[in-house]
Protein backbone atom coordinates (compact mmCIF):
# COMPACT_ATOMS: atom_id res chain seq x y z
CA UNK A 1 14.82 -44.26 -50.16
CA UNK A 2 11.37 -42.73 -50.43
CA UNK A 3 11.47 -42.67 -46.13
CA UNK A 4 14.69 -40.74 -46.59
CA UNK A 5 13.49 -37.89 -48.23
CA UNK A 6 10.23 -38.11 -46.27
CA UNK A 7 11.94 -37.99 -43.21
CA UNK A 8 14.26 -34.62 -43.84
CA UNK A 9 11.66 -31.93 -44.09
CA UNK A 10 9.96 -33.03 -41.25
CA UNK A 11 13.19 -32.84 -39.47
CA UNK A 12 14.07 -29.34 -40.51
CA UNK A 13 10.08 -28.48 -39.30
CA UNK A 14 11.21 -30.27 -36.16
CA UNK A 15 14.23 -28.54 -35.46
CA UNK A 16 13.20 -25.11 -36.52
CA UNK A 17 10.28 -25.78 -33.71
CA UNK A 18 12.53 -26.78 -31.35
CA UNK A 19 14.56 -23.83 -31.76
CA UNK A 20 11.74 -21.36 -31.94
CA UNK A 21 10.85 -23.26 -28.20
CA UNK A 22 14.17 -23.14 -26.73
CA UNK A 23 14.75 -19.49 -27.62
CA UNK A 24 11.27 -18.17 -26.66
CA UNK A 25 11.45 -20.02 -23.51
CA UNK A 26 14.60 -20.35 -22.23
CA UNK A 27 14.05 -17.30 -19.88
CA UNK A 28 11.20 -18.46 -18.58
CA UNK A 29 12.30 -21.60 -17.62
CA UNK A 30 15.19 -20.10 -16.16
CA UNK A 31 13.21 -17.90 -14.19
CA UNK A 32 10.93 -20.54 -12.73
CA UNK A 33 13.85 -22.66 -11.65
CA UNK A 34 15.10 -19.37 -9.60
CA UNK A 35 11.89 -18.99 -7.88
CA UNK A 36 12.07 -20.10 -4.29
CA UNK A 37 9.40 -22.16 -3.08
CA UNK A 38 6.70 -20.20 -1.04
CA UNK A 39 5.34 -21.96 2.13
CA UNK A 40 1.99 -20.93 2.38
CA UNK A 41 0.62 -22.17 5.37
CA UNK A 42 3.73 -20.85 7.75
CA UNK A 43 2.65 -18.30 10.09
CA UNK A 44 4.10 -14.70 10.59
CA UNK A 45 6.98 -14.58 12.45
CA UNK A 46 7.28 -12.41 16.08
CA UNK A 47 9.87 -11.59 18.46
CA UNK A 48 10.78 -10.18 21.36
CA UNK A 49 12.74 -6.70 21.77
CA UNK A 50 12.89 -4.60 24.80
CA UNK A 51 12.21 -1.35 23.11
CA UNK A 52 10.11 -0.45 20.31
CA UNK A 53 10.51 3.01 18.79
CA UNK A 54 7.93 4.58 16.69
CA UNK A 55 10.29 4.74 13.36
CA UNK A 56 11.17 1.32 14.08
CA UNK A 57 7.81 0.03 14.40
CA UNK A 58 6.69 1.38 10.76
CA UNK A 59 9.76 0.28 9.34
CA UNK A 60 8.77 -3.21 10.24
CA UNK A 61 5.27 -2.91 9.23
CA UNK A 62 6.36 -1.88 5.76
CA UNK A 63 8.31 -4.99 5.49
CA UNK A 64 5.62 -7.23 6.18
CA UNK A 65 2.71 -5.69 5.22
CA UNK A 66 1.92 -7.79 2.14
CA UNK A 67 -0.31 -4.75 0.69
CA UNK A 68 2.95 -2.85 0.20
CA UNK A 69 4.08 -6.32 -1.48
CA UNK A 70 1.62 -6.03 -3.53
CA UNK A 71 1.86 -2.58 -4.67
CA UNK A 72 5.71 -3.21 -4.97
CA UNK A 73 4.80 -6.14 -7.30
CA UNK A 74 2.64 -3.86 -9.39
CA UNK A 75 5.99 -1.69 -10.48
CA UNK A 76 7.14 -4.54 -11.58
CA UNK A 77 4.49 -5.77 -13.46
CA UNK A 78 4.45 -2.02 -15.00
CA UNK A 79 7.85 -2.40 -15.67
CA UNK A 80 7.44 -5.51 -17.80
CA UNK A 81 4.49 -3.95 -19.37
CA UNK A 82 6.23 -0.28 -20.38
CA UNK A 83 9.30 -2.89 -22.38
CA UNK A 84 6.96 -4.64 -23.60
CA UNK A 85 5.41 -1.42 -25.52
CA UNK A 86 9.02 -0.34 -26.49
CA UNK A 87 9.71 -3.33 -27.89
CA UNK A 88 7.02 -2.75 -30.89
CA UNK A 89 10.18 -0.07 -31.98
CA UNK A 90 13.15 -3.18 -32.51
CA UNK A 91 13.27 -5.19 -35.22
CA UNK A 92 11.09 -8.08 -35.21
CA UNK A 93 12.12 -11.98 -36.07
CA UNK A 94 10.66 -14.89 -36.64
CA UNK A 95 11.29 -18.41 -37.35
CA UNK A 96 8.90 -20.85 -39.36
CA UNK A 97 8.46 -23.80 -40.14
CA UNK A 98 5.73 -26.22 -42.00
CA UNK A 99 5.15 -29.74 -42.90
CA UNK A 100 2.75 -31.46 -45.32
CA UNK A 101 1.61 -31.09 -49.13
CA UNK A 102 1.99 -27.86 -50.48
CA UNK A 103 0.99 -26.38 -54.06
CA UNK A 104 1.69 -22.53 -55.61
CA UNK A 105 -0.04 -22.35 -58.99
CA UNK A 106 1.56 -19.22 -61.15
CA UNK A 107 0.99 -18.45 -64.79
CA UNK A 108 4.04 -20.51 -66.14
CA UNK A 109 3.12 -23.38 -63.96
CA UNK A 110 3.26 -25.22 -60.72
CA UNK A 111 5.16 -25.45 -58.03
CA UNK A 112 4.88 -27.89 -54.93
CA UNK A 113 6.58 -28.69 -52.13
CA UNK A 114 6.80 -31.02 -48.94
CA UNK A 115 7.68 -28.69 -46.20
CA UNK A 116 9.31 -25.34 -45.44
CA UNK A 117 11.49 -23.68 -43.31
CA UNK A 118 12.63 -20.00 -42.88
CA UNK A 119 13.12 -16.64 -40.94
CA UNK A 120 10.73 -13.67 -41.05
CA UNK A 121 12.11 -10.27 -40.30
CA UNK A 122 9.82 -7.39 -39.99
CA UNK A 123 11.03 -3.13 -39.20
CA UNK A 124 8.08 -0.94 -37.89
CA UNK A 125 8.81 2.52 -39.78
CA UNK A 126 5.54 4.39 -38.65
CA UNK A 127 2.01 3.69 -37.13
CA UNK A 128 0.77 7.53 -36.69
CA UNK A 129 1.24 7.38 -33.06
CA UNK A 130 0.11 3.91 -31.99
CA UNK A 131 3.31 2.72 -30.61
CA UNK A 132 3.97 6.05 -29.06
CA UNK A 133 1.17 6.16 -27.13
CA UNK A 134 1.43 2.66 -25.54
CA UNK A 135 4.95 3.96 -24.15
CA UNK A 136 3.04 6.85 -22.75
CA UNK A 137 0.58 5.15 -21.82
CA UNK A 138 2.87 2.46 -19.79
CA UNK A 139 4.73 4.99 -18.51
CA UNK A 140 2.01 6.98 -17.21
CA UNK A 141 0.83 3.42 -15.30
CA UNK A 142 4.06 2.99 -13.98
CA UNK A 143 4.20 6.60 -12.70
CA UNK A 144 0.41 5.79 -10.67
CA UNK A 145 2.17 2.55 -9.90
CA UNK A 146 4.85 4.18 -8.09
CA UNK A 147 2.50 6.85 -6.16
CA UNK A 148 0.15 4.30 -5.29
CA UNK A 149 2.81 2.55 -3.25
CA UNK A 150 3.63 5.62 -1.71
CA UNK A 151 0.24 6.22 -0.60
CA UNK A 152 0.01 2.80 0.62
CA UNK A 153 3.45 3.25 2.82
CA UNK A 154 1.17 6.39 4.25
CA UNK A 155 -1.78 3.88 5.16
CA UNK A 156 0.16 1.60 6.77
CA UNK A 157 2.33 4.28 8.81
CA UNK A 158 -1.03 5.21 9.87
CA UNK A 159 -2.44 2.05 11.10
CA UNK A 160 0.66 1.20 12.51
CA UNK A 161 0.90 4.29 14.54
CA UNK A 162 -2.35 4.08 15.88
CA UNK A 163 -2.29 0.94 17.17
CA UNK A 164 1.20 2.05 18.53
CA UNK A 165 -0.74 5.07 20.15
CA UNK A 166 -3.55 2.84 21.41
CA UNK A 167 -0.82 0.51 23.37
CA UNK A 168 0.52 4.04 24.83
CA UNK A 169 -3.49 5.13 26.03
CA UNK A 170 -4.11 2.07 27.61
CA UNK A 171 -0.79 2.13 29.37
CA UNK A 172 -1.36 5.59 30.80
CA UNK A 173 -4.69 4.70 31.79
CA UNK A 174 -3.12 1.77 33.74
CA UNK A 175 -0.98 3.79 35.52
CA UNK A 176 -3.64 6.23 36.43
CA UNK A 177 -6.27 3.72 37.58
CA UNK A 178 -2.70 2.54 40.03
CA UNK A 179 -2.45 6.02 41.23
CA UNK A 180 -6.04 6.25 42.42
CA UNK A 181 -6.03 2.35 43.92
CA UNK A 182 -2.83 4.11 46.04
CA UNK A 183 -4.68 7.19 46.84
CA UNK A 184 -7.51 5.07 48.17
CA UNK A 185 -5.39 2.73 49.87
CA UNK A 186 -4.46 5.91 52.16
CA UNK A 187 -8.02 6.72 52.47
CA UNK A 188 -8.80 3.26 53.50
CA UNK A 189 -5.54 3.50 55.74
CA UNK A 190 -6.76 6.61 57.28
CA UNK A 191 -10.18 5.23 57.85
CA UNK A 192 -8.67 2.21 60.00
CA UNK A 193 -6.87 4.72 62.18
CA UNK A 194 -9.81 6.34 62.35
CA UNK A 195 -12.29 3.55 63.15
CA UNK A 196 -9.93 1.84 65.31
CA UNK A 197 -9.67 5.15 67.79
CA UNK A 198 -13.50 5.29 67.60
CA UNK A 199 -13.57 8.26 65.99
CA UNK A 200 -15.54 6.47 63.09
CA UNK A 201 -17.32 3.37 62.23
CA UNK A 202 -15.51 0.34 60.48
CA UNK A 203 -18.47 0.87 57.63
CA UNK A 204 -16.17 3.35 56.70
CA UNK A 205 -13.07 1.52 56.12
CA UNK A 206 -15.39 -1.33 54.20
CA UNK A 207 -17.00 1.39 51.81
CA UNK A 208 -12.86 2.12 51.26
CA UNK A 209 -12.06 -1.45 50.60
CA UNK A 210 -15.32 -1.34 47.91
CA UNK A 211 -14.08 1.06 46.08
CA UNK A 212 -10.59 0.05 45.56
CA UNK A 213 -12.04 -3.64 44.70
CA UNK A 214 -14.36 -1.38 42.01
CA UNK A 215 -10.77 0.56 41.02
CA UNK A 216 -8.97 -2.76 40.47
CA UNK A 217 -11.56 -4.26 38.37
CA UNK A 218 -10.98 -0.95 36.70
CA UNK A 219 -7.22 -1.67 35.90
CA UNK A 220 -7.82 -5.10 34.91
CA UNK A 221 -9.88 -3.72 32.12
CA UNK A 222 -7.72 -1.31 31.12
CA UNK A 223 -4.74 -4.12 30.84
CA UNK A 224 -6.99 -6.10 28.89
CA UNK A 225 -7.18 -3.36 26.43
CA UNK A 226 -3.76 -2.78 26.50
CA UNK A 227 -2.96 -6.43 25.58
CA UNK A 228 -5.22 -6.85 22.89
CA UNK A 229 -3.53 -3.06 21.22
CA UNK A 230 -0.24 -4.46 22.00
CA UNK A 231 -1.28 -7.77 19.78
CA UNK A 232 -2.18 -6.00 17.06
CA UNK A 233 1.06 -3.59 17.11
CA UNK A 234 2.64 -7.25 17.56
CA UNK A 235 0.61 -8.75 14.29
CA UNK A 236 1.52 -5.33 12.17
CA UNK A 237 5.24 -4.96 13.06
CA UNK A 238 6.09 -8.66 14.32
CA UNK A 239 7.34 -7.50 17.31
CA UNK A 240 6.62 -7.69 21.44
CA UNK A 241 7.49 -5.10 23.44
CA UNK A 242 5.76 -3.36 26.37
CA UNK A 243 8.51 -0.02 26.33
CA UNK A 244 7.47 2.04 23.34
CA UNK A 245 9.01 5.66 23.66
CA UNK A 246 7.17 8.26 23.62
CA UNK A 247 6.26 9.93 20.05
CA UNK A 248 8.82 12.29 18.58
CA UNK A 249 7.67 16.07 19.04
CA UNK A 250 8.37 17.07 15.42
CA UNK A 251 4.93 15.43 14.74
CA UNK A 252 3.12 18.66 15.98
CA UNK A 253 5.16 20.78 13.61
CA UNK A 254 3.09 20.42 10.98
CA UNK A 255 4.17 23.14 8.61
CA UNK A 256 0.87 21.92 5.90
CA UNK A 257 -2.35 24.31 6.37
CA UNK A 258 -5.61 23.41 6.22
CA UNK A 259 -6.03 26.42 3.83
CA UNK A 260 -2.78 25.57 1.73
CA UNK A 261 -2.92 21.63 0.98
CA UNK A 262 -0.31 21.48 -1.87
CA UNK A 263 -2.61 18.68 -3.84
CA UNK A 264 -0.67 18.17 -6.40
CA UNK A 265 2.11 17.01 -4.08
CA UNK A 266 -0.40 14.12 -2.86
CA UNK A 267 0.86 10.96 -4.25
CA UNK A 268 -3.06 9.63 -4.06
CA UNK A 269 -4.00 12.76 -6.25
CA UNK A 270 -0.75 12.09 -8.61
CA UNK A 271 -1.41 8.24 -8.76
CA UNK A 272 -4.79 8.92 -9.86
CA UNK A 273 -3.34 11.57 -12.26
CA UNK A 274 -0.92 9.51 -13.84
CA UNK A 275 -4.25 7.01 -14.37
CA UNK A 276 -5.91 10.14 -16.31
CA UNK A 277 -2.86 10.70 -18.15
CA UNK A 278 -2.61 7.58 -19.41
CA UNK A 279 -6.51 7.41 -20.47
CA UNK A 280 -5.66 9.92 -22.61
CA UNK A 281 -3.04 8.21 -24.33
CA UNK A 282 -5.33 5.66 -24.47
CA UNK A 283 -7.89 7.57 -26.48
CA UNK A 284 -4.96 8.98 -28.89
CA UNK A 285 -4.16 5.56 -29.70
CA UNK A 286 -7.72 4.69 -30.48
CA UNK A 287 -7.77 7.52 -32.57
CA UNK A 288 -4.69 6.65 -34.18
CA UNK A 289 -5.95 2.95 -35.41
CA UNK A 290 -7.80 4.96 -38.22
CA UNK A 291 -4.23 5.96 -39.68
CA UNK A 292 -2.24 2.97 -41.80
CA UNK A 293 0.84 1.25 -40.00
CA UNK A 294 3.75 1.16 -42.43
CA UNK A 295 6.79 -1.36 -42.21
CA UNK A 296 9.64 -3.14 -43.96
CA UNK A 297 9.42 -6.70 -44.21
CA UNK A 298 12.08 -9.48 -45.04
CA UNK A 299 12.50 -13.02 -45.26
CA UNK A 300 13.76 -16.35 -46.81
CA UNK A 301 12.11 -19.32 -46.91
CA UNK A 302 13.20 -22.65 -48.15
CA UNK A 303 10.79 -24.64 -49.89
CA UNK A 304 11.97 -28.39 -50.03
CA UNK A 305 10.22 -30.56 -52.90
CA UNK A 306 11.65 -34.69 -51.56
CA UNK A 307 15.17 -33.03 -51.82
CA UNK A 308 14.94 -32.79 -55.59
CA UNK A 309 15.49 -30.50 -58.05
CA UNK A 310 11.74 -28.90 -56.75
CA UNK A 311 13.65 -27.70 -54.06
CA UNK A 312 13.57 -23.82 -53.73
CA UNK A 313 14.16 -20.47 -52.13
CA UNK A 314 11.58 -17.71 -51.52
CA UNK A 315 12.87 -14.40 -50.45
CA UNK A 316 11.07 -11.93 -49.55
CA UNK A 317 11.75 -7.56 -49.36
CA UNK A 318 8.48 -5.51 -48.72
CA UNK A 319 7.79 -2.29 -47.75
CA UNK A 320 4.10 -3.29 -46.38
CA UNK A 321 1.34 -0.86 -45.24
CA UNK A 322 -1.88 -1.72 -43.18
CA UNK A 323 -4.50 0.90 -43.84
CA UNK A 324 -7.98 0.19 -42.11
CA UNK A 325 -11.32 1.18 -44.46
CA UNK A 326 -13.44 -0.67 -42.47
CA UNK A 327 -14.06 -1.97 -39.41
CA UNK A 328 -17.63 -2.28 -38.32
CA UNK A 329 -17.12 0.54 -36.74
CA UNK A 330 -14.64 -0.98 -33.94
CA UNK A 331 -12.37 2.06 -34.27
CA UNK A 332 -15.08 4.50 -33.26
CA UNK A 333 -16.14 2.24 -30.62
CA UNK A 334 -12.55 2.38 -29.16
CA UNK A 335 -12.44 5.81 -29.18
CA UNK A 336 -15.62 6.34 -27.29
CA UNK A 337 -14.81 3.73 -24.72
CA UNK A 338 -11.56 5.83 -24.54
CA UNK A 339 -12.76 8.90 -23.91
CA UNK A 340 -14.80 7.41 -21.20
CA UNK A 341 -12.62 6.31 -19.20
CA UNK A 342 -10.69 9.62 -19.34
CA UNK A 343 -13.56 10.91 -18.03
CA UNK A 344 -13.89 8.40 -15.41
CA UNK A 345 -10.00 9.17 -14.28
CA UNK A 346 -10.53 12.52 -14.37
CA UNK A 347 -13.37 12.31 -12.05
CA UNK A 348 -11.10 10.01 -9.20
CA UNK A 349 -8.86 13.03 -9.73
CA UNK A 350 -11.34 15.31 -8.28
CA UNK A 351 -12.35 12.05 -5.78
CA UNK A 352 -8.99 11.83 -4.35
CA UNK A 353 -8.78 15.95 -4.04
CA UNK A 354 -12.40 15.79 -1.84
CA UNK A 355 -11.42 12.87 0.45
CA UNK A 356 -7.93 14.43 0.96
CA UNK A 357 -9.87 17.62 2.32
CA UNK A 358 -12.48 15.69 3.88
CA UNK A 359 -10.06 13.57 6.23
CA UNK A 360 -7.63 16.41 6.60
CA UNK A 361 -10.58 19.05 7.96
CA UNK A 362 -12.13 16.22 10.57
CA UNK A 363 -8.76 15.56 11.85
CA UNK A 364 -7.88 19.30 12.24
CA UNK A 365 -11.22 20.21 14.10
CA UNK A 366 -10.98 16.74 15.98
CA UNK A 367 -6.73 18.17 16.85
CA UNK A 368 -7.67 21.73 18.04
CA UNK A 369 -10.74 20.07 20.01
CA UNK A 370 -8.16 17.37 21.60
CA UNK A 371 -5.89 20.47 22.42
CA UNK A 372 -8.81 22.54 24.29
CA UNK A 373 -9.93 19.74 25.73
CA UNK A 374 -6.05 18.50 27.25
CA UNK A 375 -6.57 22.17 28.69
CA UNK A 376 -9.11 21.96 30.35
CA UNK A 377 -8.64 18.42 31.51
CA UNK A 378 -5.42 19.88 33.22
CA UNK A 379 -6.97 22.64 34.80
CA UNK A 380 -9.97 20.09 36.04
CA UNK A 381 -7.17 17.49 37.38
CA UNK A 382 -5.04 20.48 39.28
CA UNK A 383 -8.15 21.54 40.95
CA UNK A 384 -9.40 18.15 41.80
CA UNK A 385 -6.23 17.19 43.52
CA UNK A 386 -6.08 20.61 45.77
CA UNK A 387 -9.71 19.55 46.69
CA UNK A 388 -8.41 16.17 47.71
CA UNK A 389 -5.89 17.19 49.88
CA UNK A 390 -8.32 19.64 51.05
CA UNK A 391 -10.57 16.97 52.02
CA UNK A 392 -7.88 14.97 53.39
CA UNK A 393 -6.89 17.16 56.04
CA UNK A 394 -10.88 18.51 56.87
CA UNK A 395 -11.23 14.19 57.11
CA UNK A 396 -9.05 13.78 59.76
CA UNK A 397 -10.30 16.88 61.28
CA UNK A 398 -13.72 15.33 61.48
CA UNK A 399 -15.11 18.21 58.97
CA UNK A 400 -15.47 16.31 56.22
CA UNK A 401 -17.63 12.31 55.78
CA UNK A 402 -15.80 9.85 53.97
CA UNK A 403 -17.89 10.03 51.26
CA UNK A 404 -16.89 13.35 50.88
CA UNK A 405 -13.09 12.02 50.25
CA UNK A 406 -14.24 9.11 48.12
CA UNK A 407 -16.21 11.16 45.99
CA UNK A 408 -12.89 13.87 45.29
CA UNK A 409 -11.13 10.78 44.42
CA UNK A 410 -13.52 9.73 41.80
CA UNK A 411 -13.20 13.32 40.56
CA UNK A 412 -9.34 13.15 40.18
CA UNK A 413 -9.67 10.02 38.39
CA UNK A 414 -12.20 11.24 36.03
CA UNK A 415 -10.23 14.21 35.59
CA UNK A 416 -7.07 12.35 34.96
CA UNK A 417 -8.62 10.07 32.62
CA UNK A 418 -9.94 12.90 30.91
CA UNK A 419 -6.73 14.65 30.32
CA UNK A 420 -5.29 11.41 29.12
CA UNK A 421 -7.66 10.66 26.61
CA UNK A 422 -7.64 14.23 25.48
CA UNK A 423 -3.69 13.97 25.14
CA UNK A 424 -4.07 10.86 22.71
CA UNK A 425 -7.08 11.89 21.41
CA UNK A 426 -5.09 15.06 20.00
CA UNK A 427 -1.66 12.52 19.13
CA UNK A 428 -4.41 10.80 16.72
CA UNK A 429 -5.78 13.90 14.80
CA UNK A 430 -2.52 15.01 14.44
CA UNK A 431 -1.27 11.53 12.91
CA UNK A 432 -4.56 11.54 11.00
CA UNK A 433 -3.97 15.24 9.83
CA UNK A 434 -0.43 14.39 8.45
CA UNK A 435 -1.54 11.13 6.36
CA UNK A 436 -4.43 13.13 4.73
CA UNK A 437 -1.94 15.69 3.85
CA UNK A 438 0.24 13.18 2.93
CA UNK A 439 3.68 14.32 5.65
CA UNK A 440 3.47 11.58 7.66
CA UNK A 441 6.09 9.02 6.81
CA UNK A 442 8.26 12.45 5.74
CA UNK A 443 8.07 13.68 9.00
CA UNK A 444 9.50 10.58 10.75
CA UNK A 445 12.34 11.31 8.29
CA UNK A 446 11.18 8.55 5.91
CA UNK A 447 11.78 10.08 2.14
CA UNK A 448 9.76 8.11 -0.38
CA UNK A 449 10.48 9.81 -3.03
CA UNK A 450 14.39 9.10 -2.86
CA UNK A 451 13.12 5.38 -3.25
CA UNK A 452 13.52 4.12 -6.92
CA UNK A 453 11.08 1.61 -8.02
CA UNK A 454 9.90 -0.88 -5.98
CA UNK A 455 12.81 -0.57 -3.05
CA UNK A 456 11.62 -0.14 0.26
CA UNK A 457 13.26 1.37 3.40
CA UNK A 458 15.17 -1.19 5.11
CA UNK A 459 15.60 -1.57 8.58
């Protein structure tokens, strides 16, 4: 019999912990059986298309870039954080449970028990701002959340168009270094005639052949350069292609200034903004822990004494207040520590404003020096191809050595080489010009502010 009564408080202690488990838990549990399993060691996938456009291409990249992932991730973890902080405002309960020997002493006697079992309910009425400003606070976090993933769709858009640009250099360079190997091959043609009529010496048709054998090492290198650009388009968009379309014109109608940068349209200056806003939510609540918290409490408890007449309830209606006197000083501490990191994101306020002017003035002067020297790489090219035919026609003549034609073809190439290089040259300013101002992914018609949360453009 003694067992008996033993055995039923810790039974209710049992099943009030069980309960307490299963209800605290449940969604947890839940959510780990809905997580799919992650295979870590399976490689990024690729595959082949037969055209590539720009928007395309960053589109891609955003869906596997794991950076943007990550910065997706962090909205959600903001999320979770910002209910977490409202939840301080709903009621509060508790379930509780104890086992063992227990004792109250009160004037008119004693009263023990063997175990307990109850619910707690507690109603936060006021805390001077405390609560308050961890909502801000989260909110504030969530806001630099969601501009930091904006900002990070801009740095991938970036890297992913200038790898897409550096395919596109390497491929007009190919096709240059092609033209010149056929312009030579005439030369050399020419030279043959000549040699074989014994108007000239076969050295000349060999110093031909040495050139073009110099011209096609040339294009080999250039290919090699192409490939390894076109492998790391291939690694940030996981896709092969060799036709990429030209770049859309509306690029180079950048409407943003370099006297008029609207900064506080920058999501890099608004994340970090967000980040000082919520430091200084941060100190208010510091300052707010010297102020009492004041809430209702409730409760019920059942106090069982071997299921005898001991047995007992305790309920419980409080209107409770927790007012700090003294702390050591911890309160001030907070505060200071507050206040500097306010400080701190106020100062990668100002950071964010100086690189965003810093990157956007070197790719301006390095755009308008691209453009001057495209101009002058055109005006070079057009007169070193009326020299060559020039030469051509004072060659057969017998006015002009061969190493007068050979050395106007090395001048076109330069020249077109030149003009190419200045061409993408200026394409890469100009990308680099709209990510510091931060109109790149807008101007490919990419809106990232009509994005809620963590969704990302789809394909």
């Amino acid at each position: 019999m003694k067992n008996k009564k033993v055995i039923r408080p810790v039974a209710v202690i049992l099943g009030t912990l069980c309960l307490t488990g299963l209800t605290g838990n449940f969604n947890v549990v839940v959510a780990a059986v809905k997580q799919p399993e992650f295979n870590w060691q399976a490689a990024p996938t690729e595959e082949m298309r037969a055209s590539l456009t720009l928007r395309d291409a960053i589109l891609r990249a955003f869906a596997r870039n794991p950076q943007i992932a990550e910065a997706a991730a962090q909205i959600r973890v903001g999320g979770g954080n910002l209910d977490a902080a409202k939840s301080a405002w709903y009621p509060q309960v508790s379930l509780q449970g104890a086992g063992g020997k227990s004792r109250q002493t009160y004037a008119s006697g004693d009263q023990s028990s063997n175990g307990s079992a109850g619910i707690q309910l507690s109603q936060l009425l006021w805390d001077f701002g405390k609560t308050n400003g961890s909502i801000s606070e989260q909110e504030y976090l969530s806001d630099s959340y969601r501009f930091s993933l904006y900002s990070t769709m801009t740095d991938v858009a970036l890297s992913t168009m200038q790898a897409y640009l550096s395919v596109k250099r390497y491929q007009a360079l190919v096709l240059a270094s092609q033209d010149n190997i056929e312009s030579l091959t005439r030369v050399r043609d020419t030279a043959k005639l000549r040699a074989d009529a014994g108007l000239s010496s076969q050295s000349d048709v060999l110093q031909a052949e040495t050139r073009i054998a110099g011209m096609r090492a040339t294009v080999e290198q250039y290919r090699a350069q192409a490939r390894s650009s076109q492998a790391q388009l291939t690694v940030l968009t996981g896709v092969v292609s060799n036709d990429l379309p030209d770049l859309p014109e509306s690029l180079l109608n950048q409407k943003v200034t370099l006297d008029k940068i609207p900064y506080e349209n920058s999501t890099l200056v608004r994340a970090a903004q967000a980040k000082q806003q919520a430091a200084i939510e941060q100190v208010n609540q510091a300052e707010a822990q010297h102020w009492p918290t004041v809430k209702v409490q409730a409760g019920r408890t059942r106090y069982d004494n071997n299921g005898g007449s001991g047995s007992y309830w305790d309920d419980q209606l409080q209107l409770a207040v927790d007012a700090p006197v003294y702390q050591g000083g911890a309160v001030s501490a907070k505060v200071r520590a507050a206040e500097g990191q306010r400080q701190a994101a106020q100062a990668d306020v100002e950071k964010a404003k100086l690189d965003i002017n810093q990157k956007a003035s070197t790719a301006y002067a390095d755009m308008i020096g691209g453009q001057q020297r495209q101009v002058a790489g055109e005006e070079q090219y057009s007169s070193a191809t009326h020299t060559r035919s020039v030469y051509q026609d004072e060659y057969k003549l017998s006015k002009r050595s061969l190493n007068d034609l050979l050395s106007v073809e090395q001048d076109v190439f330069q020249a077109d080489t030149m003009r190419i290089g200045a061409l993408y040259d200026g394409w890469d300013a100009t990308v680099r010009y709209a990510a510091a101002v931060d109109n790149l992914v807008d101007m490919l018609g990419i809106d990232r502010q009509k994005q809620s949360g963590d969704t990302l453009p789809a394909l």
